[in-house]
N, C-alpha and C. Protein backbone atom coordinates (compact mmCIF):
# COMPACT_ATOMS: atom_id res chain seq x y z
N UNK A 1 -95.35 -11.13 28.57
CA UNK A 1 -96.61 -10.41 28.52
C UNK A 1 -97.23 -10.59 27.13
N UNK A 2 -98.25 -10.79 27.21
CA UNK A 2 -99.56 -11.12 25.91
C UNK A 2 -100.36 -9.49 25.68
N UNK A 3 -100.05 -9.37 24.14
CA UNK A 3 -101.14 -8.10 23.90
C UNK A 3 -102.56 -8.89 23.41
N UNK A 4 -103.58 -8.06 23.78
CA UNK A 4 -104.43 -8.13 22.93
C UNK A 4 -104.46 -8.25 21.70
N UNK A 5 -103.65 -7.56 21.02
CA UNK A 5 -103.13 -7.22 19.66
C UNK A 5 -102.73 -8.08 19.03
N UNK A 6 -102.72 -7.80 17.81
CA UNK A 6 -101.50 -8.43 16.58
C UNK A 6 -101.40 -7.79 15.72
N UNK A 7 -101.46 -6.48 15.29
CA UNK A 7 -101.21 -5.72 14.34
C UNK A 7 -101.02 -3.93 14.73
N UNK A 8 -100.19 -3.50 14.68
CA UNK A 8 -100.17 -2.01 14.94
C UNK A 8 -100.28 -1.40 13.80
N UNK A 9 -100.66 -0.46 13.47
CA UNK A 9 -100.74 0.70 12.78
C UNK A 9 -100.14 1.96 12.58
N UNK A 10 -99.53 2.33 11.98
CA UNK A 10 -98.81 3.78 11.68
C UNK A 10 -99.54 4.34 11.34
N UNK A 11 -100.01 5.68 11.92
CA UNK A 11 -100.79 6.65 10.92
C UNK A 11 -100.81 7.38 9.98
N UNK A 12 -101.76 7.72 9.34
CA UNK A 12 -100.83 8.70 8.09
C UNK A 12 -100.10 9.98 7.99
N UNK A 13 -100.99 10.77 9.72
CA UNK A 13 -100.35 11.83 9.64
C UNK A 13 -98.70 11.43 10.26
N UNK A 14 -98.08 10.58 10.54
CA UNK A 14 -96.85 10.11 10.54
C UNK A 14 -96.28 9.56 8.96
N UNK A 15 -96.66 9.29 8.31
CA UNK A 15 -96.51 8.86 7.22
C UNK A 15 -97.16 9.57 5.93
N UNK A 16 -97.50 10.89 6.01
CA UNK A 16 -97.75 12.04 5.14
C UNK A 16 -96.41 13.00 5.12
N UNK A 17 -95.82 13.27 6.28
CA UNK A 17 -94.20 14.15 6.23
C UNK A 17 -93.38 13.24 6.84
N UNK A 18 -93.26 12.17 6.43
CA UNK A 18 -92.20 11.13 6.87
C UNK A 18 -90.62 11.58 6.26
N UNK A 19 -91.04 11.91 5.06
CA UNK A 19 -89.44 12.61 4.02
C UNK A 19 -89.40 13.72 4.50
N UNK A 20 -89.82 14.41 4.87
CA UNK A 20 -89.76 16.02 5.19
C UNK A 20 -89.50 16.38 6.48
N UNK A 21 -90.16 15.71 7.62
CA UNK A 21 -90.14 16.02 8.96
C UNK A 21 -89.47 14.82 9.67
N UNK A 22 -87.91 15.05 9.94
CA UNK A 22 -87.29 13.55 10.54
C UNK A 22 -88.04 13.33 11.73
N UNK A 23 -88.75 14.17 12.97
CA UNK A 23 -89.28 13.53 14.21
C UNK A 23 -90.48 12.33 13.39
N UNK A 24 -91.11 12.91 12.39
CA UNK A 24 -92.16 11.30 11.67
C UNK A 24 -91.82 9.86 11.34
N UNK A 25 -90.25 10.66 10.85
CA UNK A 25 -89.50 9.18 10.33
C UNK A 25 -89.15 8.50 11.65
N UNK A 26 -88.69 9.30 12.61
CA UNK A 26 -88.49 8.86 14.17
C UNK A 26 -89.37 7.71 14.19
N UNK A 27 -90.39 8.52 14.31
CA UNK A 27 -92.18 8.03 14.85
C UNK A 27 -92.00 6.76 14.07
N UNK A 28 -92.12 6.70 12.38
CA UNK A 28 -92.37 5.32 12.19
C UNK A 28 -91.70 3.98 12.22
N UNK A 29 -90.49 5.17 12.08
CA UNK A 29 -89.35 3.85 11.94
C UNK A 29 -89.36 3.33 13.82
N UNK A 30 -89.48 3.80 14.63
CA UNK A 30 -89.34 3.01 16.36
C UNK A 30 -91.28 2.31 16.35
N UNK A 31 -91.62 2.92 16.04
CA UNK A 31 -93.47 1.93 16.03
C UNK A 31 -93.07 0.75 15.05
N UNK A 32 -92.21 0.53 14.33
CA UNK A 32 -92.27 -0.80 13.15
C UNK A 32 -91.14 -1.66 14.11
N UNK A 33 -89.95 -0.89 14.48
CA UNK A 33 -89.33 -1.67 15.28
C UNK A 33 -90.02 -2.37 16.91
N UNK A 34 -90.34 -1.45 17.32
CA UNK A 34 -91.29 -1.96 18.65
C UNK A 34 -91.56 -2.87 18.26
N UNK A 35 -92.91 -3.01 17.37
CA UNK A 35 -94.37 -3.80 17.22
C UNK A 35 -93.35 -5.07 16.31
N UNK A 36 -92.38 -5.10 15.85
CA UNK A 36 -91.66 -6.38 15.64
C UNK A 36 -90.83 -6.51 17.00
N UNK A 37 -90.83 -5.97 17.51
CA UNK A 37 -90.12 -6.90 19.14
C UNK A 37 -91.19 -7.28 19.83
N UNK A 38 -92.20 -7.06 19.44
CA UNK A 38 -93.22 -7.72 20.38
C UNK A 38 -94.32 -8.47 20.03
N UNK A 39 -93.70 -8.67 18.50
CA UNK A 39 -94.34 -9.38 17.81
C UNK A 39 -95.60 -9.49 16.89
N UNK A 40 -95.36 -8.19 16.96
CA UNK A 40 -96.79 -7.82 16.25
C UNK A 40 -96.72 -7.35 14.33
N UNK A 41 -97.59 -7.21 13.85
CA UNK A 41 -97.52 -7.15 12.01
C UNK A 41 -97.78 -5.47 12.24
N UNK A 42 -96.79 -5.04 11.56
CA UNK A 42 -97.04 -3.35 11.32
C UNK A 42 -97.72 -3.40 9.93
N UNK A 43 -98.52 -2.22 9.92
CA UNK A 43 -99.18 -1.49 8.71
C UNK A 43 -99.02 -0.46 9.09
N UNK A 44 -98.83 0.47 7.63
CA UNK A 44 -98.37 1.99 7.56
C UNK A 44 -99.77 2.17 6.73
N UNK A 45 -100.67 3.61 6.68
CA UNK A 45 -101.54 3.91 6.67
C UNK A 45 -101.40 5.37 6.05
N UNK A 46 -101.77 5.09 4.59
CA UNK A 46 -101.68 7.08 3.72
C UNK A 46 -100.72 6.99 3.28
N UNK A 47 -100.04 5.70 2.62
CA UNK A 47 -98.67 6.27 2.09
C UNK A 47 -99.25 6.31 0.22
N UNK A 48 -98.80 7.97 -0.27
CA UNK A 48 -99.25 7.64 -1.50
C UNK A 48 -98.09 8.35 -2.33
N UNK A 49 -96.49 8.11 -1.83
CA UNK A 49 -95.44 8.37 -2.66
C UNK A 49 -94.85 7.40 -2.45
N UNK A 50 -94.08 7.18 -4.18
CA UNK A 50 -92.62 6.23 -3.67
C UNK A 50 -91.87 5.76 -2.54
N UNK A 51 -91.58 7.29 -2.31
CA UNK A 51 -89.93 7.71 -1.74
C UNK A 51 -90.75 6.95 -0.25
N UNK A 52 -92.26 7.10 -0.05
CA UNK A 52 -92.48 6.71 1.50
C UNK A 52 -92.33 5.10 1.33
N UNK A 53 -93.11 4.72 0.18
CA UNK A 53 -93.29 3.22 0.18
C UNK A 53 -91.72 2.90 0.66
N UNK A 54 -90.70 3.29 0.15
CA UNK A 54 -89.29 3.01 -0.10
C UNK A 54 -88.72 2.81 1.43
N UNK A 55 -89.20 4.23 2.23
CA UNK A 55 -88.68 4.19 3.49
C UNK A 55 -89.51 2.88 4.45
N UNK A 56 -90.19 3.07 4.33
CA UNK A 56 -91.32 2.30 5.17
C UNK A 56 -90.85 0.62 4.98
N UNK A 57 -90.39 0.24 3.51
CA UNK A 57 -90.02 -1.06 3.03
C UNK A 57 -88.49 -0.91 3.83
N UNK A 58 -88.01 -0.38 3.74
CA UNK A 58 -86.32 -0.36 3.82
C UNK A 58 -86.68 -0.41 5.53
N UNK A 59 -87.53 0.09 6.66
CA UNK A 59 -87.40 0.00 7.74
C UNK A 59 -88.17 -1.57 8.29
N UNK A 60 -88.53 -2.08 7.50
CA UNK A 60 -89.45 -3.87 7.82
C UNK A 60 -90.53 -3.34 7.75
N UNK A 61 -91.77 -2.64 7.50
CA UNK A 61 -93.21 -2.36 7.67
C UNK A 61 -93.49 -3.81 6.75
N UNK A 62 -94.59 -4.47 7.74
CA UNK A 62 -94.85 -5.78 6.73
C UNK A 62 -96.06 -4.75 6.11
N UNK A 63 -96.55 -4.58 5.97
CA UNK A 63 -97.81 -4.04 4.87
C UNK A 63 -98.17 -2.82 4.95
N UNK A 64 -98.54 -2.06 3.40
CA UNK A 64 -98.85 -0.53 3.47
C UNK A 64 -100.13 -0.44 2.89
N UNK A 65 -100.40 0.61 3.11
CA UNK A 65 -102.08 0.85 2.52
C UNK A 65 -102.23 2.75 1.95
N UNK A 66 -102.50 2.48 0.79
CA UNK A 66 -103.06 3.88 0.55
C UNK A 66 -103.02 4.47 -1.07
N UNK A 67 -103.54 5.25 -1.32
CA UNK A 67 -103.73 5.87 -3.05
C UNK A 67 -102.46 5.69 -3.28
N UNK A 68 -100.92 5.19 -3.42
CA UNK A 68 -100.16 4.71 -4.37
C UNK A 68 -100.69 3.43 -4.82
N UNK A 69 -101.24 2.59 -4.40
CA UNK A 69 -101.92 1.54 -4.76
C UNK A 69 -103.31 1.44 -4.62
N UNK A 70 -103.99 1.90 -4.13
CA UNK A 70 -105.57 2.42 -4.81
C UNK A 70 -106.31 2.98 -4.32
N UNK A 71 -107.24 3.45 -4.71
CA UNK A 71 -108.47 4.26 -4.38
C UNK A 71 -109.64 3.65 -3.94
N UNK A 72 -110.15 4.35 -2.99
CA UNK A 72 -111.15 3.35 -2.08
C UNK A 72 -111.87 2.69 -3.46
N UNK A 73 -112.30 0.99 -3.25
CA UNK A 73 -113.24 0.73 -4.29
C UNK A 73 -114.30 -0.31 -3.57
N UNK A 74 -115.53 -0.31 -4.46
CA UNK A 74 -116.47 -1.16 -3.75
C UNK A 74 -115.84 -2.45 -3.91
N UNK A 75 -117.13 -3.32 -3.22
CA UNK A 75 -116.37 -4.62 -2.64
C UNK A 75 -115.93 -5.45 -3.69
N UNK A 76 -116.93 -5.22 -4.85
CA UNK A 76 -116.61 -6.21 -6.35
C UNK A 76 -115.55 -5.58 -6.87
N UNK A 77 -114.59 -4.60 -6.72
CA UNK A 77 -113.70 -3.92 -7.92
C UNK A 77 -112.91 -4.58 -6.91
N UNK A 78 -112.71 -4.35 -5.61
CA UNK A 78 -111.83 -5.01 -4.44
C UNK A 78 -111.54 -6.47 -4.33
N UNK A 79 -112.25 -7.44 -4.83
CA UNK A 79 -112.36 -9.05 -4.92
C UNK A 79 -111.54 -9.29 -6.49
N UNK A 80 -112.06 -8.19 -7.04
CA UNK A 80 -111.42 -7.93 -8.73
C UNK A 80 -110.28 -8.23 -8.52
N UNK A 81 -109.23 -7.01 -7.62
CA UNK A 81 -108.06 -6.50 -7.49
C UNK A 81 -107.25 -7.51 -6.65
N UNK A 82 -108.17 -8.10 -6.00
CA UNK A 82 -106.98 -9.73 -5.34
C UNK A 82 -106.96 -10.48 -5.89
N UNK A 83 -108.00 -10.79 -6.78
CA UNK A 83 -108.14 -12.39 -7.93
C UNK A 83 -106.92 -11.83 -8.81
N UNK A 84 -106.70 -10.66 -9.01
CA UNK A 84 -105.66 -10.45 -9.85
C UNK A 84 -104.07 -10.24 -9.24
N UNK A 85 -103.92 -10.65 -8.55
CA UNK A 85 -102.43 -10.89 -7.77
C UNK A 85 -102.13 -9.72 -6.78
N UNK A 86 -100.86 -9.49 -6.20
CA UNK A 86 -100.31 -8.19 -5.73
C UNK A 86 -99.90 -7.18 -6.21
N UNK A 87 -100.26 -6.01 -6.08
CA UNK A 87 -99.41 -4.67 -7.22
C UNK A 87 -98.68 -4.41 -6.23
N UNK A 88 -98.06 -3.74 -7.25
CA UNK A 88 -96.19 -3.28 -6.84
C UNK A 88 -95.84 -1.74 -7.85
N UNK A 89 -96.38 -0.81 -7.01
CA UNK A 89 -96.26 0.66 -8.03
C UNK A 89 -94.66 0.59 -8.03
């Protein structure tokens, strides 16, 4: 079977009490495993602590997004921030 898809998403309110509330960690850690059995690229969405980046990395999430690594910016500070490599808080 073929998805439409190629990328799933974690949300943040799963990934705001991910350390605190194990049914979230449930939630993200089986959505990252799924969406890699079926082949799809996970992104986690609102992660703006360590300890989440940490979990989220340690479970395969290929990519995260959120204020540990930046604050919404217009499109020129944003073209800025890729000409200048990958950050790694």
């Amino acid at each position: 079977m073929r998805l439409p898809i190629a990328t799933v998403k974690i949300d943040r309110s799963f990934v705001r009490d991910l350390l605190s509330v194990p049914e979230h960690a449930a939630v993200a850690a089986s959505v990252i495993a799924l969406g890699h059995r079926l082949g799809l690229t996970v992104v986690a969405e609102g992660v703006e602590m360590h300890g989440e980046r940490e979990f989220l990395r340690d479970e395969g999430c290929d990519a995260l997004q959120g204020y540990l690594f930046s604050k919404p910016l217009s499109r020129e500070r944003c073209a800025a921030l890729l000409e200048a490599g990958p950050v790694v808080p």
